[in-house]
Protein backbone atom coordinates (compact mmCIF):
# COMPACT_ATOMS: atom_id res chain seq x y z
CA UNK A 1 0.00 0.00 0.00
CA UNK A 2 1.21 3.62 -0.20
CA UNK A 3 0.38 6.46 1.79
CA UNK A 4 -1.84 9.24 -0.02
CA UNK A 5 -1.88 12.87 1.56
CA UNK A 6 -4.38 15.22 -0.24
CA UNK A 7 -4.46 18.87 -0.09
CA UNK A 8 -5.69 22.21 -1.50
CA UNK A 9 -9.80 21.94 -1.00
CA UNK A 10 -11.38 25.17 0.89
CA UNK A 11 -14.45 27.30 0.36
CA UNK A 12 -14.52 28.75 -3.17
CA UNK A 13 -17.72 30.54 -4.95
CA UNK A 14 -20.26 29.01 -7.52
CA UNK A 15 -17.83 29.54 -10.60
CA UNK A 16 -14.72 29.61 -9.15
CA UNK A 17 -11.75 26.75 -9.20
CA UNK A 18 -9.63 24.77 -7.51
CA UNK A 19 -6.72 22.11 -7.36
CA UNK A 20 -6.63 19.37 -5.51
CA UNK A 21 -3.11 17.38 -4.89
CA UNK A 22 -2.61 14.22 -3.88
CA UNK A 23 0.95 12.87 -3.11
CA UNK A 24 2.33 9.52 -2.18
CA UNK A 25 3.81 9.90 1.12
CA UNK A 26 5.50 6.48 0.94
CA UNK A 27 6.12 4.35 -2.16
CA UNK A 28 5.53 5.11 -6.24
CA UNK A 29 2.37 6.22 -7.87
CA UNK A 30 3.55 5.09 -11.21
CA UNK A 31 2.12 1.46 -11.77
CA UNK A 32 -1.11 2.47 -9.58
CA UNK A 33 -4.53 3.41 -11.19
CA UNK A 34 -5.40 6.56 -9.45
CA UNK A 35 -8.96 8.11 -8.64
CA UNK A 36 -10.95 11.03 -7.19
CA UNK A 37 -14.18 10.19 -5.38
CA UNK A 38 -16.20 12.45 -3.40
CA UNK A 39 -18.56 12.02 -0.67
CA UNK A 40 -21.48 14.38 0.73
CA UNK A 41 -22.91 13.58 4.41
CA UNK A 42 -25.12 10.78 4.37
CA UNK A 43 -24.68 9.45 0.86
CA UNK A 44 -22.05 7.09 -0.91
CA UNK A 45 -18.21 7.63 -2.65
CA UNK A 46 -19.14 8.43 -5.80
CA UNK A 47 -16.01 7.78 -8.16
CA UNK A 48 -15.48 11.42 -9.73
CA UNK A 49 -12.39 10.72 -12.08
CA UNK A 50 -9.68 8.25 -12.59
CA UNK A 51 -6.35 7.93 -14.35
CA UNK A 52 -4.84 4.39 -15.71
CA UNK A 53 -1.39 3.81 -15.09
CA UNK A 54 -0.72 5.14 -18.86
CA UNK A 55 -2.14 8.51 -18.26
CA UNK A 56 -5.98 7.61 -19.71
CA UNK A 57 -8.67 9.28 -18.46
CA UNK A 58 -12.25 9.23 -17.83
CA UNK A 59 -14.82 11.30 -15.66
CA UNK A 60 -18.35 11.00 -14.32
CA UNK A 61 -20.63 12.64 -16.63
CA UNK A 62 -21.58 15.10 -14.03
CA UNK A 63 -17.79 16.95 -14.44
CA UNK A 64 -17.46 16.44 -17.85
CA UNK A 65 -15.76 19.38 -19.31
CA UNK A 66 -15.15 21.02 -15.96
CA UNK A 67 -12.64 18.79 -14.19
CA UNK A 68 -9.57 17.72 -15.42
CA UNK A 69 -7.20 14.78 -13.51
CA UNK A 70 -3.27 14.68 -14.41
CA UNK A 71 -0.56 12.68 -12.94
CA UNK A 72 3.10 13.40 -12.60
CA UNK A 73 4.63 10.54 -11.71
CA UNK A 74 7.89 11.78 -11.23
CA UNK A 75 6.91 13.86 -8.75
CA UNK A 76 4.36 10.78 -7.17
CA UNK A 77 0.96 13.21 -7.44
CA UNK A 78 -2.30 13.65 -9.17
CA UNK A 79 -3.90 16.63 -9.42
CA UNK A 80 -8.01 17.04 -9.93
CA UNK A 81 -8.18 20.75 -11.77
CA UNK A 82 -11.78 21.60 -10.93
CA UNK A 83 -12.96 24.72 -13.05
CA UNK A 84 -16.56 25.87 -12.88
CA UNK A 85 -17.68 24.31 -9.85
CA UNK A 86 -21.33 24.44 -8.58
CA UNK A 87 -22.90 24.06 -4.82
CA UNK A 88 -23.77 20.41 -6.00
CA UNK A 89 -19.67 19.66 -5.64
CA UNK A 90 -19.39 20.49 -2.34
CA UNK A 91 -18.46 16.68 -0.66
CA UNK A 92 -15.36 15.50 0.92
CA UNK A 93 -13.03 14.47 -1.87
CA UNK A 94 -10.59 11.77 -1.90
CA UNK A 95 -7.90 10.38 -3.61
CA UNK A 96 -7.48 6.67 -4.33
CA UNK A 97 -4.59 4.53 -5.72
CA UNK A 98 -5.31 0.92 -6.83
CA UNK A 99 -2.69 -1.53 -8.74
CA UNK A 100 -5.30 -3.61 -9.70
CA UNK A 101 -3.90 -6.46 -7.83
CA UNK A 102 -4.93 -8.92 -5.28
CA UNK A 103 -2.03 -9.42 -3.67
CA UNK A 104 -1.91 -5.66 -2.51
CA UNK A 105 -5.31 -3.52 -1.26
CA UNK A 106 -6.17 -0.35 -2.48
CA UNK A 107 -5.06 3.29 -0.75
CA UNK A 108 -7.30 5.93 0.28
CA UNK A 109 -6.56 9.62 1.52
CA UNK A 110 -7.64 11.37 4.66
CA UNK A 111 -9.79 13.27 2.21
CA UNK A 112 -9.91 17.27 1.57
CA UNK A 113 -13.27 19.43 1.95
CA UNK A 114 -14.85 21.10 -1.04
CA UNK A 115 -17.19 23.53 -0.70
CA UNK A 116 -18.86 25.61 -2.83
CA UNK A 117 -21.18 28.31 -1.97
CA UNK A 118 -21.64 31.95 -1.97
């Protein structure tokens, strides 16, 4: 397993952005599938975006065109760009790593607090 730290959610405005980071603490990033989900109080993770170990990605139709997920592996991060963000985003976010594997469980974050309001 590796350690994930996230940072960089806070209180922005309808229409603003942010950028959240995630960083490996311990181990490599580079062979792990990597995610954002998010979760609002009294509901379920809902997988946001994720990230293949070859840099493909896909998104939840809901942030389609808005959000953007990157990985630098030489740094061991991901990055979730979110542009455009609405009151419906607000939801701890989290970052999750997964080799696809077995033999080794998937990592989650502490998670970071979006919110989005005026």
């Amino acid at each position: 397993q590796v350690q994930l730290v996230e940072s960089g959610g806070g209180l922005v405005q309808p229409g603003g952005s942010l950028s959240l980071s995630c960083v490996a603490a311990t181990g490599s990033l580079s062979l792990y599938q990597m995610s954002w989900y998010r979760q609002c109080p009294g509901k379920q993770r809902d997988l946001v975006a994720m990230i293949t170990s070859g840099g493909t990605a896909t998104y939840d139709d809901s942030v389609k065109g808005r959000f953007t997920i990157a990985r630098d592996n030489a740094k061991n991060t991901v990055r979730l760009q979110m542009n455009s963000l609405r009151p419906e985003d607000t939801a701890v976010y989290y970052c999750h790593a997964d080799v696809l594997s077995p033999l080794f469980p998937p990592s989650w974050g502490q998670g970071t607090q979006v919110t989005v309001s005026s």
